[in-house]
PDB file of N, CA and C in Angstrom:
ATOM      1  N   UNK A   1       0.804  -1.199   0.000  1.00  0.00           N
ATOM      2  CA  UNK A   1       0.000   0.000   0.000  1.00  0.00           C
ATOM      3  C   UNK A   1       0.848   1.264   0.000  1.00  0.00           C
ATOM      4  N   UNK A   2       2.271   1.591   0.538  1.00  0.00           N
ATOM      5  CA  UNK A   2       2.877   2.037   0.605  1.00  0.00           C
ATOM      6  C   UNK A   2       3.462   3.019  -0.711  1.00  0.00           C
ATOM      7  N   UNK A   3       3.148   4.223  -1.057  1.00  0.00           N
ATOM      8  CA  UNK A   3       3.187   5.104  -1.903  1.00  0.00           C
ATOM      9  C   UNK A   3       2.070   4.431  -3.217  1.00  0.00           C
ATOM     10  N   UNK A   4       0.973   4.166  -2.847  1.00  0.00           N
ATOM     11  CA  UNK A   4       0.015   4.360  -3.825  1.00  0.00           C
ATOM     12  C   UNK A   4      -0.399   6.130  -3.905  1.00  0.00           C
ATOM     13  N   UNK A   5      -0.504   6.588  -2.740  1.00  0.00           N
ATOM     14  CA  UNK A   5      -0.744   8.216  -2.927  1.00  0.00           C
ATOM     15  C   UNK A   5       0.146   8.636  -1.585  1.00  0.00           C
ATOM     16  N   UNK A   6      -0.016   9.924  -1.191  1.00  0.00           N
ATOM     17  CA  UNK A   6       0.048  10.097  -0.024  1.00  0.00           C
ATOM     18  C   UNK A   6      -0.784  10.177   0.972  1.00  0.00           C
ATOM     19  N   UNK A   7      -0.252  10.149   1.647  1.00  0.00           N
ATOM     20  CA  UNK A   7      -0.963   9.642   3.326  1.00  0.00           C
ATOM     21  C   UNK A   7      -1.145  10.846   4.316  1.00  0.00           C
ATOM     22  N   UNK A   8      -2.313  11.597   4.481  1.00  0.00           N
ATOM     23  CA  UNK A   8      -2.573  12.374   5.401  1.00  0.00           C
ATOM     24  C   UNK A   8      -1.714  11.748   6.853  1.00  0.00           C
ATOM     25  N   UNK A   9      -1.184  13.186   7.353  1.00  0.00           N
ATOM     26  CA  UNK A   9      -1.226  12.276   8.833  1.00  0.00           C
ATOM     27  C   UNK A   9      -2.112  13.963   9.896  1.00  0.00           C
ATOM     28  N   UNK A  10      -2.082  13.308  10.990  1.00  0.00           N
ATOM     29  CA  UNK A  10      -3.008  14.654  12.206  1.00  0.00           C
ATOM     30  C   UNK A  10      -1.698  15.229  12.363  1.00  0.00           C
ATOM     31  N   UNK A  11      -0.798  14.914  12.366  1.00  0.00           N
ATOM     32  CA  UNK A  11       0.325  16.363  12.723  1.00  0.00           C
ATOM     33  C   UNK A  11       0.757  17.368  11.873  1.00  0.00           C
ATOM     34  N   UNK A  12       0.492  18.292  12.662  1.00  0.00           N
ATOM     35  CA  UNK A  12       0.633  19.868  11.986  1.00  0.00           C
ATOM     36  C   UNK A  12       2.239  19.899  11.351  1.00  0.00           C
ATOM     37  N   UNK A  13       2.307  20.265  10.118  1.00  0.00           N
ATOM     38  CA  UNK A  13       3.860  20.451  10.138  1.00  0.00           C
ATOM     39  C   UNK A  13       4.504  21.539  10.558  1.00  0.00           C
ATOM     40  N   UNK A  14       5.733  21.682  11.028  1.00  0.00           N
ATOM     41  CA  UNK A  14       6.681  22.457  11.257  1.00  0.00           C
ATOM     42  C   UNK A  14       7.648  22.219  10.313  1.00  0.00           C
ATOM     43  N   UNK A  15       8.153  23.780  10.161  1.00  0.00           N
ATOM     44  CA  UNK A  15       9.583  23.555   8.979  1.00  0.00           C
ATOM     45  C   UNK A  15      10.775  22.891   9.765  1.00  0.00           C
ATOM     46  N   UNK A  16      11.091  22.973  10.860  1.00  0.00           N
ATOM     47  CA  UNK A  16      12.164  22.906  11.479  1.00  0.00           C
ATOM     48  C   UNK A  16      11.777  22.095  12.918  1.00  0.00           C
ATOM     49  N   UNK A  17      10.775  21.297  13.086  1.00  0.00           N
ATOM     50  CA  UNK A  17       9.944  20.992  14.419  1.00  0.00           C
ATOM     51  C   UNK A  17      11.209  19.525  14.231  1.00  0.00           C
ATOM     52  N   UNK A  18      11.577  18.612  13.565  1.00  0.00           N
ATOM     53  CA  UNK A  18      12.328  17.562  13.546  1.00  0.00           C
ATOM     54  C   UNK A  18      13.572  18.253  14.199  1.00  0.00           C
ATOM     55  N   UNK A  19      13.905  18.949  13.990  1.00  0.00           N
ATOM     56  CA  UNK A  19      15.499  19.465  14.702  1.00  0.00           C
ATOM     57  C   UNK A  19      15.731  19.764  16.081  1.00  0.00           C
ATOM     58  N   UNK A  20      14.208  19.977  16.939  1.00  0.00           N
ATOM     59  CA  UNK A  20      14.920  19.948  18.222  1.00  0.00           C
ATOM     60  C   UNK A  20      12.946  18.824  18.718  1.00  0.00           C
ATOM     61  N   UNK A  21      12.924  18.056  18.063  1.00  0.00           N
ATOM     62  CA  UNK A  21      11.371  17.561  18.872  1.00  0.00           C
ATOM     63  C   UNK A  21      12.371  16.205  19.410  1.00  0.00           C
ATOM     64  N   UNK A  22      11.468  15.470  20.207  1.00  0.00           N
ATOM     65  CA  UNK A  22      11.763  14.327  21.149  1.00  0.00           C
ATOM     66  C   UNK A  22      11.762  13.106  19.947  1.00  0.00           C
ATOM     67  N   UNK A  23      12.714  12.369  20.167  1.00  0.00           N
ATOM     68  CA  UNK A  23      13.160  11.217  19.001  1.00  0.00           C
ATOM     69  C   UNK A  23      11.520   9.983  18.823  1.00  0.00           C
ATOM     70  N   UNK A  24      11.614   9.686  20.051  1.00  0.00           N
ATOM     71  CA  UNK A  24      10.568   9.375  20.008  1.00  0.00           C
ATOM     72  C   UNK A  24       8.974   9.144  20.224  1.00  0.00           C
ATOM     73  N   UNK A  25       8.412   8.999  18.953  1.00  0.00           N
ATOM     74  CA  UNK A  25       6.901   9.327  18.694  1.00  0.00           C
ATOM     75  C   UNK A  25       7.202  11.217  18.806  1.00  0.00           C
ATOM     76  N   UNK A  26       7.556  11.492  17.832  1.00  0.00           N
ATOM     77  CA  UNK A  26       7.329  13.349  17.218  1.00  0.00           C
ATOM     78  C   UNK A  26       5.952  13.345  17.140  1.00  0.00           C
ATOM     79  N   UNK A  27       4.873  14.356  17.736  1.00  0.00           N
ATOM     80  CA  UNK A  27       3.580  14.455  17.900  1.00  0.00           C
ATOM     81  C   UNK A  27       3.503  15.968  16.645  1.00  0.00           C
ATOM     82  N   UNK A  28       4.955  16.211  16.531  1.00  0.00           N
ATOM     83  CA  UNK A  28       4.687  17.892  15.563  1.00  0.00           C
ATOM     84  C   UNK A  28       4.141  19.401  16.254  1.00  0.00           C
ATOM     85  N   UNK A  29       4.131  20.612  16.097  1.00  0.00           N
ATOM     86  CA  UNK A  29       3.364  21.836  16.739  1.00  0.00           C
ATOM     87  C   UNK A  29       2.077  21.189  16.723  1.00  0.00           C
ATOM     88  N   UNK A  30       1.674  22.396  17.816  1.00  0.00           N
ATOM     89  CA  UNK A  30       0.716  21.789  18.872  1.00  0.00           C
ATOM     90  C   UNK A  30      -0.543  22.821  17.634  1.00  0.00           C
ATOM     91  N   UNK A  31       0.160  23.642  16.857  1.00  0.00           N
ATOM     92  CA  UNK A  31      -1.245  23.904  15.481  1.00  0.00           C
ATOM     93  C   UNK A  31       0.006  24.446  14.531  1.00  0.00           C
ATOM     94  N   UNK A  32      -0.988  25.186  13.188  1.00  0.00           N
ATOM     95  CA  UNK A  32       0.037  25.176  12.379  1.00  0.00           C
ATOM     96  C   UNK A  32      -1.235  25.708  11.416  1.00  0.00           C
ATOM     97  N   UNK A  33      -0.666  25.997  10.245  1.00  0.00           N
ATOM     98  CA  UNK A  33      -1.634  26.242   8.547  1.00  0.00           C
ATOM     99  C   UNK A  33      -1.424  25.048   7.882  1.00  0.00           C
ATOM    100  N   UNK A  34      -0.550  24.027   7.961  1.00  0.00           N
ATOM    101  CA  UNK A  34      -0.412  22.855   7.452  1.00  0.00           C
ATOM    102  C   UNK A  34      -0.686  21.848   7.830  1.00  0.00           C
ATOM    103  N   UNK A  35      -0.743  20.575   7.176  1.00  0.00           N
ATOM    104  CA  UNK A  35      -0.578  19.034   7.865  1.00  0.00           C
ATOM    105  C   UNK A  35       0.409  18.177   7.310  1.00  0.00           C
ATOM    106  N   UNK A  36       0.979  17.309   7.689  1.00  0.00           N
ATOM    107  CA  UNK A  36       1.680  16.416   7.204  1.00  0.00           C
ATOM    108  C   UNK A  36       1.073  15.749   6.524  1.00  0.00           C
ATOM    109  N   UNK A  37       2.050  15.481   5.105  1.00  0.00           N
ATOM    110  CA  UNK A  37       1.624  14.089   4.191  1.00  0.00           C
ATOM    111  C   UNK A  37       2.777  13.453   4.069  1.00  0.00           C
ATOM    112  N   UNK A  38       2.782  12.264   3.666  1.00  0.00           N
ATOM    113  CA  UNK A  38       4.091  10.919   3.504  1.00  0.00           C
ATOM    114  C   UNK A  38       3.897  10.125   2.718  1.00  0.00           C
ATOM    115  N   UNK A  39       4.644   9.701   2.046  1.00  0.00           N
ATOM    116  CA  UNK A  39       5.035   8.523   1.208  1.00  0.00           C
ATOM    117  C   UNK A  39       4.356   9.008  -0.314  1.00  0.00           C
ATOM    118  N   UNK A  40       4.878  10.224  -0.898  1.00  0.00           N
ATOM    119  CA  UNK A  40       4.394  10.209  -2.528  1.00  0.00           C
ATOM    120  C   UNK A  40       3.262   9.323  -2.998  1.00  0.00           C
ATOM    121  N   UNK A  41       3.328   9.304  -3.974  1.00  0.00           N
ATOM    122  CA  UNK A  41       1.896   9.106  -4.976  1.00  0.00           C
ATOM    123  C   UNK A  41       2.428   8.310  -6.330  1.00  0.00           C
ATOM    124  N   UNK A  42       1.569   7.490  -6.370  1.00  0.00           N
ATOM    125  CA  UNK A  42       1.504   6.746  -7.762  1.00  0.00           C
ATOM    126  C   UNK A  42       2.394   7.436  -9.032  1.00  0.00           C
ATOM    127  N   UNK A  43       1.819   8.613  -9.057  1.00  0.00           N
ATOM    128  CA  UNK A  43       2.599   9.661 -10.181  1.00  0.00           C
ATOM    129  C   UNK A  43       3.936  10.874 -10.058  1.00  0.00           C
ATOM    130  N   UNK A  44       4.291  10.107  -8.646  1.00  0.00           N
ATOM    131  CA  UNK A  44       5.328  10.784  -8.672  1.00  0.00           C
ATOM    132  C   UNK A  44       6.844  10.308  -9.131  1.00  0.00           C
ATOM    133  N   UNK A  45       7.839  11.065  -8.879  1.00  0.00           N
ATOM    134  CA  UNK A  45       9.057  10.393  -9.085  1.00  0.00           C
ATOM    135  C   UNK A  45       9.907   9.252  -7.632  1.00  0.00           C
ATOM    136  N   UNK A  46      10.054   8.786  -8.344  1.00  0.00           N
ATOM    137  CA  UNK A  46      10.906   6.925  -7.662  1.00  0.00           C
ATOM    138  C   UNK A  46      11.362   7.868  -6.382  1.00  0.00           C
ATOM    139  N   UNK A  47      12.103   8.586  -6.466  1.00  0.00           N
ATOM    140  CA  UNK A  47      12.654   9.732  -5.013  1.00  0.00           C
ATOM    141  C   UNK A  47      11.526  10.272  -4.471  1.00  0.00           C
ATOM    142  N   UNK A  48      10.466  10.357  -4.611  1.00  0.00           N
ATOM    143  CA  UNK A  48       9.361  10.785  -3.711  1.00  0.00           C
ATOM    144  C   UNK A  48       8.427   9.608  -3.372  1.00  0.00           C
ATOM    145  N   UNK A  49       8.900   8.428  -4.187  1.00  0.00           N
ATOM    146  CA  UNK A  49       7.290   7.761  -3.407  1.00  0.00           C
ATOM    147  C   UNK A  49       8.819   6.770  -2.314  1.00  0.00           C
ATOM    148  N   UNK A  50       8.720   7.436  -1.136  1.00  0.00           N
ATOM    149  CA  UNK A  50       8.716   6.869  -0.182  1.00  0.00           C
ATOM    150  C   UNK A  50       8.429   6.961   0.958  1.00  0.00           C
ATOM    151  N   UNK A  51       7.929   6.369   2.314  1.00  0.00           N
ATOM    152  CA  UNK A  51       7.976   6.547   3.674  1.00  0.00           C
ATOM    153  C   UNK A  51       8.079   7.834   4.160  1.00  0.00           C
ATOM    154  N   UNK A  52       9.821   8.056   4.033  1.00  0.00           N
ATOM    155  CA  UNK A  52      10.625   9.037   4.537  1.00  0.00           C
ATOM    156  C   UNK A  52      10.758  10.475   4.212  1.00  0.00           C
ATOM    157  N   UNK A  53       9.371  10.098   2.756  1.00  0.00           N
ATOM    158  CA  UNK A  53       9.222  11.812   2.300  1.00  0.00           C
ATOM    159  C   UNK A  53       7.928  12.288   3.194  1.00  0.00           C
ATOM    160  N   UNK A  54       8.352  13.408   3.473  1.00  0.00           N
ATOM    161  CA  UNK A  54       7.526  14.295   3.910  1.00  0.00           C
ATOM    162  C   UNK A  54       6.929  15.228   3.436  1.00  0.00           C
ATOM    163  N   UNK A  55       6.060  16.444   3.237  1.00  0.00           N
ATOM    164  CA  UNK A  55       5.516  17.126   2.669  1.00  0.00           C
ATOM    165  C   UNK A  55       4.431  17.734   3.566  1.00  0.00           C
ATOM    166  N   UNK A  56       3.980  19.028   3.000  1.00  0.00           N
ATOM    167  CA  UNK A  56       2.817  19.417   3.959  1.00  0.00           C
ATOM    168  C   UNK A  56       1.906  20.052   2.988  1.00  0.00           C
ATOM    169  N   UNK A  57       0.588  20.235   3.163  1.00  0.00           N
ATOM    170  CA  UNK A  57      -0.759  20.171   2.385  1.00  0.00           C
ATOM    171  C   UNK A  57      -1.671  21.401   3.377  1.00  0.00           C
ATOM    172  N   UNK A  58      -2.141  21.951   2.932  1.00  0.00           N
ATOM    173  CA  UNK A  58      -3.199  22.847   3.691  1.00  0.00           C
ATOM    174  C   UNK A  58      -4.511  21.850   4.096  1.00  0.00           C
ATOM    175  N   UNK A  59      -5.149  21.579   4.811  1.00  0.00           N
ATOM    176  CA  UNK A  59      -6.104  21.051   5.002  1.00  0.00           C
ATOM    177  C   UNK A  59      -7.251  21.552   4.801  1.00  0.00           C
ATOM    178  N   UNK A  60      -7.952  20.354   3.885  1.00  0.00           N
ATOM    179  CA  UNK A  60      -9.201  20.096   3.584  1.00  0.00           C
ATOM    180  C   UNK A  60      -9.141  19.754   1.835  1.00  0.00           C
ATOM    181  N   UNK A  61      -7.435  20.142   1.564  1.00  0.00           N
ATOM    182  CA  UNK A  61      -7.309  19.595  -0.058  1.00  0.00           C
ATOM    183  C   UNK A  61      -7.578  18.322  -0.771  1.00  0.00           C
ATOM    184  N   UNK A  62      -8.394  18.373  -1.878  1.00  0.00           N
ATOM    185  CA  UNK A  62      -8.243  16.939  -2.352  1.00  0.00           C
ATOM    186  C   UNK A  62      -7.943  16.644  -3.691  1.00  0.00           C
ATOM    187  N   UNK A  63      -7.638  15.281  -3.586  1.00  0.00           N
ATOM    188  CA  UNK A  63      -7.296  14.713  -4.787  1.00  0.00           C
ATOM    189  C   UNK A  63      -7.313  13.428  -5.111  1.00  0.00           C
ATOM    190  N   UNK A  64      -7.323  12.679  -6.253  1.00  0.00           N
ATOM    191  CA  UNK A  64      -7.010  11.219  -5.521  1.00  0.00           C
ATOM    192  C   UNK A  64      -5.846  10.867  -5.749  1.00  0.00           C
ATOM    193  N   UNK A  65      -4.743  11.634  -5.440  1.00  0.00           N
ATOM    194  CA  UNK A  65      -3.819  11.431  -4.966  1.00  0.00           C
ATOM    195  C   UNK A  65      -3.036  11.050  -3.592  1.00  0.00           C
ATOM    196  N   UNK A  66      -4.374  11.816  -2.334  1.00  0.00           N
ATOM    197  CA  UNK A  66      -4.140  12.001  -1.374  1.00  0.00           C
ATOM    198  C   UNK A  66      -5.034  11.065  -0.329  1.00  0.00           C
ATOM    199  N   UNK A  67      -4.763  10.360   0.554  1.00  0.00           N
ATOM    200  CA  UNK A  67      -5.577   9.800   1.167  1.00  0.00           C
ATOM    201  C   UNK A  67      -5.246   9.552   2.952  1.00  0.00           C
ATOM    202  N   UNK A  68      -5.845   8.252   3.623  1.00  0.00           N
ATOM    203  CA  UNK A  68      -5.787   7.902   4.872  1.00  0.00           C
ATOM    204  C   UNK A  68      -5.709   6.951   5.109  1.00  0.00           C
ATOM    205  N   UNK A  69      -4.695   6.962   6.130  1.00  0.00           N
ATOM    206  CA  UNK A  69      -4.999   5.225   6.650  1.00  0.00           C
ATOM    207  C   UNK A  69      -6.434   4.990   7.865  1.00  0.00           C
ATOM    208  N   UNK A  70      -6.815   3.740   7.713  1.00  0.00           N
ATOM    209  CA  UNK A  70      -7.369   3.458   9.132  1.00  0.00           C
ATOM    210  C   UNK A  70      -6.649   2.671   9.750  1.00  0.00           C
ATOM    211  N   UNK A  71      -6.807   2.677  10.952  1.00  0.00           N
ATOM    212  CA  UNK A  71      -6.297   1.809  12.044  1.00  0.00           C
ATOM    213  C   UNK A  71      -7.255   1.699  13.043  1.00  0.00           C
ATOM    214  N   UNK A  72      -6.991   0.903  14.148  1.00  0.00           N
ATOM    215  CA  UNK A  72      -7.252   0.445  15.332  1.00  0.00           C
ATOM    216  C   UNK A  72      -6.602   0.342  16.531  1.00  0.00           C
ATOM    217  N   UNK A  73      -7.278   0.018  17.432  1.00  0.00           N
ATOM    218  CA  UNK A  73      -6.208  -0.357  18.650  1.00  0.00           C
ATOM    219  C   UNK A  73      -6.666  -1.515  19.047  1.00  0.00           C
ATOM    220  N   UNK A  74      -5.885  -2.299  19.786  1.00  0.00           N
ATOM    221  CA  UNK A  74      -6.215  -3.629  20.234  1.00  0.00           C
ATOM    222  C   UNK A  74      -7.517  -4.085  20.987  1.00  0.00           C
ATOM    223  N   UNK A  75      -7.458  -2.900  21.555  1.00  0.00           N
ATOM    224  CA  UNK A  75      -8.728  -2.705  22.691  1.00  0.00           C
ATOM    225  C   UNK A  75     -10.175  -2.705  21.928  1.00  0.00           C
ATOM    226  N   UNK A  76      -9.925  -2.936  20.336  1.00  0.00           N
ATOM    227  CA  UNK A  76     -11.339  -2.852  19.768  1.00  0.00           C
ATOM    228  C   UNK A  76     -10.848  -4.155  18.617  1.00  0.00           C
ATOM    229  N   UNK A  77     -10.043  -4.992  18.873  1.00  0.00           N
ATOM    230  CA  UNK A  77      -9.419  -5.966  17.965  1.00  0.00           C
ATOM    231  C   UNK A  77     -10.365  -7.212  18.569  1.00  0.00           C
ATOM    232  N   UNK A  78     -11.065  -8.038  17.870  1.00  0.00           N
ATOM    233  CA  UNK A  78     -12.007  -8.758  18.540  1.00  0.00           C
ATOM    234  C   UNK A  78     -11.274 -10.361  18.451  1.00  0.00           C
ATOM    235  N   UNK A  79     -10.843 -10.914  19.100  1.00  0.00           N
ATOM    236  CA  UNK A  79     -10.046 -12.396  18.693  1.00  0.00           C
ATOM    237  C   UNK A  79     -10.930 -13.449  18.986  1.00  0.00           C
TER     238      UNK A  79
END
């Protein structure tokens, strides 16, 4: 699934928030005019569709380029 488009995420971006935030789990500014997106798009170039790209999007843009994951937590995982 991984760079079919990009991937909304809830954290606000910062230009410079990676250079002094906590290593682990970065939550991002606490608001912002942006959001994070990751992992390029179907139509992009081989250097952008990955993971480790980042990017930021104004929210509420669309395309179908752009999308979401769902998830869960265990606590609603029914075995």
């Amino acid at each position: 699934m991984s760079c079919n488009m990009w991937e909304w995420f809830q954290d606000w971006y910062g230009e410079k928030y990676y250079d002094n935030s906590p290593q682990r789990d970065p939550q991002g500014p606490s608001s912002g005019q942006y959001r994070v997106v990751r992992g390029g798009s179907w139509d992009n170039s081989p250097g952008s569709s990955r993971l480790a790209d980042r990017s930021r999007l104004t929210p509420g843009l669309r395309s179908l380029n752009f999308g979401f994951r769902l998830a869960r937590t265990e606590k609603y995982l029914v075995l």
